[in-house]
Protein backbone atom coordinates (compact mmCIF):
# COMPACT_ATOMS: atom_id res chain seq x y z
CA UNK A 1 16.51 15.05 14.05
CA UNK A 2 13.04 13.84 13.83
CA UNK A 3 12.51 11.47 11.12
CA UNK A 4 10.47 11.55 7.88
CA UNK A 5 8.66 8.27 7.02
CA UNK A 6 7.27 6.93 4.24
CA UNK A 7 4.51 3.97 4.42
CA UNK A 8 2.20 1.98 1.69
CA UNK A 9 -1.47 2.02 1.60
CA UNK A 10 -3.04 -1.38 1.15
CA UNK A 11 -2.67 -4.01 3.77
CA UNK A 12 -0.32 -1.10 5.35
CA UNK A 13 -2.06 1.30 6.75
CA UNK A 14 -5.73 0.15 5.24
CA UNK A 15 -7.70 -2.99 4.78
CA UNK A 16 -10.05 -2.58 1.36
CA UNK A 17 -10.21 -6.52 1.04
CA UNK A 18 -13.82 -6.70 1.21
CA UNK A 19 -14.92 -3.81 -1.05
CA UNK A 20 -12.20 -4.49 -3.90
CA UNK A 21 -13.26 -8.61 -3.70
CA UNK A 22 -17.16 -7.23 -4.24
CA UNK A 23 -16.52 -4.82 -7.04
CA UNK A 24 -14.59 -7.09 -9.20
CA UNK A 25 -17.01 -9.85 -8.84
CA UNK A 26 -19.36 -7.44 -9.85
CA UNK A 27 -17.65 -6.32 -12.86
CA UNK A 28 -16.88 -10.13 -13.76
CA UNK A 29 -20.50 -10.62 -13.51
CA UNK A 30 -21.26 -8.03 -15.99
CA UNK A 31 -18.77 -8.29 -18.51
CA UNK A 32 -18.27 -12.26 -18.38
CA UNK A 33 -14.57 -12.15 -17.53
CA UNK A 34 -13.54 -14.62 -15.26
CA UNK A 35 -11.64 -12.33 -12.69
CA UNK A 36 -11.99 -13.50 -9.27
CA UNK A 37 -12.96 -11.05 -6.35
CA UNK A 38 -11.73 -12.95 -3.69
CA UNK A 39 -8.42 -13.87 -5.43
CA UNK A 40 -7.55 -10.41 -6.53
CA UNK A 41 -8.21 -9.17 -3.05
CA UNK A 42 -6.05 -11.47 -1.02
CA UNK A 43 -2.51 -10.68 -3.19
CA UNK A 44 -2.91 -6.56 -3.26
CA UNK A 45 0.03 -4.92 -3.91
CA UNK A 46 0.78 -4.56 -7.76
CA UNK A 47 -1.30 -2.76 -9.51
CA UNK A 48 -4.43 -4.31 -11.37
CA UNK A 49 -3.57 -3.91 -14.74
CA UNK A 50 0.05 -5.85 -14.03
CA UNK A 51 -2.12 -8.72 -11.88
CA UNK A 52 -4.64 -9.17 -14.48
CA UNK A 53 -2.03 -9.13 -17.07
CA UNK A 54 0.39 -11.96 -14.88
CA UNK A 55 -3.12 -14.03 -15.00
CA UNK A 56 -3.31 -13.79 -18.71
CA UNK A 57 -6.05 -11.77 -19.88
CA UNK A 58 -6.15 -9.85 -22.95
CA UNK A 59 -4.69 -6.24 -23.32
CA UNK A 60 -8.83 -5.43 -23.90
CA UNK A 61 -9.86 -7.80 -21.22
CA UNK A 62 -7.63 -5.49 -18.94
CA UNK A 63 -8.51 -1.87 -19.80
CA UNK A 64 -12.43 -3.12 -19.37
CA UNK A 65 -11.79 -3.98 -15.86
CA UNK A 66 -9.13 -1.76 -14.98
CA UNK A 67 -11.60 1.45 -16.44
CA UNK A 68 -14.79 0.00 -14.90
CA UNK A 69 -12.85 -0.95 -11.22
CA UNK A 70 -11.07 2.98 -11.28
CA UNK A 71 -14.50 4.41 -12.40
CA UNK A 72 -16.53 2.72 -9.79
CA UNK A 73 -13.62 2.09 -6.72
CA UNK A 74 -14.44 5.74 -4.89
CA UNK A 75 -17.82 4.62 -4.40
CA UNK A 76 -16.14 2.01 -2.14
CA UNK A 77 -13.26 4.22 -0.26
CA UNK A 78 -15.80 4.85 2.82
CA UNK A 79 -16.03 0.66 3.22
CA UNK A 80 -11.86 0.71 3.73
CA UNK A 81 -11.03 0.16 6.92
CA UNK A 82 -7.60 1.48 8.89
CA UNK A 83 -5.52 -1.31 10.00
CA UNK A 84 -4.65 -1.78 13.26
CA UNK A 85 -2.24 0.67 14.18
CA UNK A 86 -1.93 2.40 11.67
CA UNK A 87 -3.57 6.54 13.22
CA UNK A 88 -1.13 5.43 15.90
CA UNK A 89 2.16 5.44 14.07
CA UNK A 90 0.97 8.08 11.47
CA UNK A 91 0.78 10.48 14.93
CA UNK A 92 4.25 8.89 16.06
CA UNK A 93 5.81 10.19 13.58
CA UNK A 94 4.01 13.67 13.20
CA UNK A 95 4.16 14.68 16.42
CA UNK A 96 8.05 14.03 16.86
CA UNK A 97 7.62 16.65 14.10
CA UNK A 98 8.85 14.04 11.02
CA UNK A 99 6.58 14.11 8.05
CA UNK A 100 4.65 11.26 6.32
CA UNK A 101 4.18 10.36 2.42
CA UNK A 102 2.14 7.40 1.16
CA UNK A 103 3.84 5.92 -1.52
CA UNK A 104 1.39 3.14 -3.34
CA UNK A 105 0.69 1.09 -6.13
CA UNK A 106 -3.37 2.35 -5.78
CA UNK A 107 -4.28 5.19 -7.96
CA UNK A 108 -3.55 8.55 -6.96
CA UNK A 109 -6.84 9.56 -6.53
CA UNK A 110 -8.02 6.69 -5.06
CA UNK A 111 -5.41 6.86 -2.56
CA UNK A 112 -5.91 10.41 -1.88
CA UNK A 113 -9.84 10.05 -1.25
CA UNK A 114 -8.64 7.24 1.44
CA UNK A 115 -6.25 9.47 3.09
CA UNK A 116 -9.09 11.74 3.08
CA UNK A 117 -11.94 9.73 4.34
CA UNK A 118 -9.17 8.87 7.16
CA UNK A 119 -8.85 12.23 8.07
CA UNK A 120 -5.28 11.64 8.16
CA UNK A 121 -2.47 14.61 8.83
CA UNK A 122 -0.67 13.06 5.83
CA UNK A 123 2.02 15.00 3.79
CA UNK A 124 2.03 13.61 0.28
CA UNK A 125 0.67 10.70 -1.43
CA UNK A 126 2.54 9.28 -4.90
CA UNK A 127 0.02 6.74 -6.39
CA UNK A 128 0.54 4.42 -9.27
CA UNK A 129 3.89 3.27 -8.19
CA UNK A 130 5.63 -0.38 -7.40
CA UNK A 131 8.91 -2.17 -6.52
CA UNK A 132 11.40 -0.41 -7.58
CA UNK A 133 9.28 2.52 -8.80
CA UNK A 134 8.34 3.58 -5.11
CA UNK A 135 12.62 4.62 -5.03
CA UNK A 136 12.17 7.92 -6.88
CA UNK A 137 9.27 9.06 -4.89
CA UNK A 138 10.71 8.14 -1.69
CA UNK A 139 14.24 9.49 -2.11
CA UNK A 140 12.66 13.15 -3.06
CA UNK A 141 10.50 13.12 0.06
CA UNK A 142 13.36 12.70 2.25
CA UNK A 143 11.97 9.81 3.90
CA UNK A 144 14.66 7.69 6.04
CA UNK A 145 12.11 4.64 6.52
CA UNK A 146 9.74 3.38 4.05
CA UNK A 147 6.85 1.07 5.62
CA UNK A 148 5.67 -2.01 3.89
CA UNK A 149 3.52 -4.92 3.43
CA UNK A 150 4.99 -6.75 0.32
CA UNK A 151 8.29 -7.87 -0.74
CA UNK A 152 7.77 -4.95 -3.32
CA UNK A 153 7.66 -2.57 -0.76
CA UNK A 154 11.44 -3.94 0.54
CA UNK A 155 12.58 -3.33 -3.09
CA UNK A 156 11.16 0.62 -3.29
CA UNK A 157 13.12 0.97 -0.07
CA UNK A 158 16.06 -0.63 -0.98
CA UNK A 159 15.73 1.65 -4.33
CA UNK A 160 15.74 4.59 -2.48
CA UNK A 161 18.36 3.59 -0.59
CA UNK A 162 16.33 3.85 2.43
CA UNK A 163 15.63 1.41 5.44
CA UNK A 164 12.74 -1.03 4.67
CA UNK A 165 10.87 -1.98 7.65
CA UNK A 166 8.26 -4.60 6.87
CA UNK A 167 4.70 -5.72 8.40
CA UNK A 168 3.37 -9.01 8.29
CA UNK A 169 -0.05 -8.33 7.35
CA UNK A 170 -0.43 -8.69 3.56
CA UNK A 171 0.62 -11.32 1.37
CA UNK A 172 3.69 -11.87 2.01
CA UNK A 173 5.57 -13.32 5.16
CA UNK A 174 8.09 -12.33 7.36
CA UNK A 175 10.70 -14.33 5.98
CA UNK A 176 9.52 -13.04 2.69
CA UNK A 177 9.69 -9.75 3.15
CA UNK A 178 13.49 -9.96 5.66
CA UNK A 179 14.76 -11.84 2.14
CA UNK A 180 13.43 -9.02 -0.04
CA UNK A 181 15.85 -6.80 2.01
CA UNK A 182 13.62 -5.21 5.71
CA UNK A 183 16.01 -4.48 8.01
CA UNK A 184 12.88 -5.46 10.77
CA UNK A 185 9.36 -6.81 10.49
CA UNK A 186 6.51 -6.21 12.58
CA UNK A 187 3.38 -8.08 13.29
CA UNK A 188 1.38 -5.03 12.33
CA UNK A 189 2.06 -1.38 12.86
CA UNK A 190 0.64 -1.35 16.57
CA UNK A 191 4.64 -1.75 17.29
CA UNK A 192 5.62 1.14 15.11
CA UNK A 193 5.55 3.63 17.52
CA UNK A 194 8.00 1.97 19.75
CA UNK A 195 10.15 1.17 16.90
CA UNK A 196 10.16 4.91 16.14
CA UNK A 197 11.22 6.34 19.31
CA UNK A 198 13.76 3.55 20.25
CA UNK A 199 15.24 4.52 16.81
CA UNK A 200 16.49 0.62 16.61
CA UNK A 201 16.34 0.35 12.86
């Protein structure tokens, strides 16, 4: 039976580094918060709001930057770029007739307007979701793999009682993400597609 997979967005199956560094050094530079572009940008993953909150700005601090960044961010969805890979194993699993959900810690809009831009043959997209939160949404899909980039990623799996198959191209290492509970890690998702077929996960 052809399987149904489930992957995250950022640092999965799109790079928005560059854009997402650039708009919250702009915001910083207009509201006088000290939020750093470059530093936000490298750790993606959780959302913003729990980020800025882990770095220890105030609960007004972080709805000013959260509701400028979500007001402003689809100006930058056409700057995202795919990862490497990452058409490659969406059509790997679509065309052994599986289906594919995008299950992400990015807005839902923003992560549909991505998808979009893409042109992507994507199923469903659940936005606003992390760790352990990324279970539910998985689980109803029906997925049987959920694709990942952070250790957080390993935990929605392991929530959802699927297999977590990481990819070492985010923040977090291989040896991070096998101890958060991947069953494999790739370099990047160029290797998905044999993965897939070979069925050795």
């Amino acid at each position: 039976m052809p399987r149904n997979v489930g992957f995250d967005l950022d640092m999965t199956l799109i790079d928005a580094r560059v854009p997402i560094a650039a708009l919250i050094d702009e915001i910083a530079a207009e509201t006088g918060l000290g939020v750093d572009g470059a530093e936000m940008a490298a750790a993606l993953g959780p959302p913003l709001e729990a980020r800025l909150a882990d770095a220890g700005f105030a609960e007004e601090e972080i709805a000013l930057i959260a509701g400028r960044y979500r007001e402003r961010y689809p100006a930058i969805v056409s700057q995202a770029r795919p990862m490497p890979g990452a058409a490659a194993a969406i059509e790997a699993v679509r065309s052994a007739g599986g289906r594919v959900i995008v299950v992400t810690g990015k807005a839902t809009a923003n992560a549909k307007r991505h998808i979009s831009a893409l042109g992507w043959p994507v199923d469903a997209v659940v936005g606003d979701v992390f760790g352990d939160g990324k279970g539910l949404a998985i689980e109803e899909f029906g997925a049987e793999l959920y694709v990942g980039d952070h250790i957080g990623d390993m935990h929605g799996a392991a929530a959802a009682g699927v297999t977590g198959v990481g990819v070492a191209t985010g923040p977090c290492s291989a040896e991070d993400l096998y101890t958060a509970g991947a069953a494999v890690v790739l370099d990047s998702l160029t290797e998905f597609p044999a993965l897939f077929a070979g069925e050795r996960v």
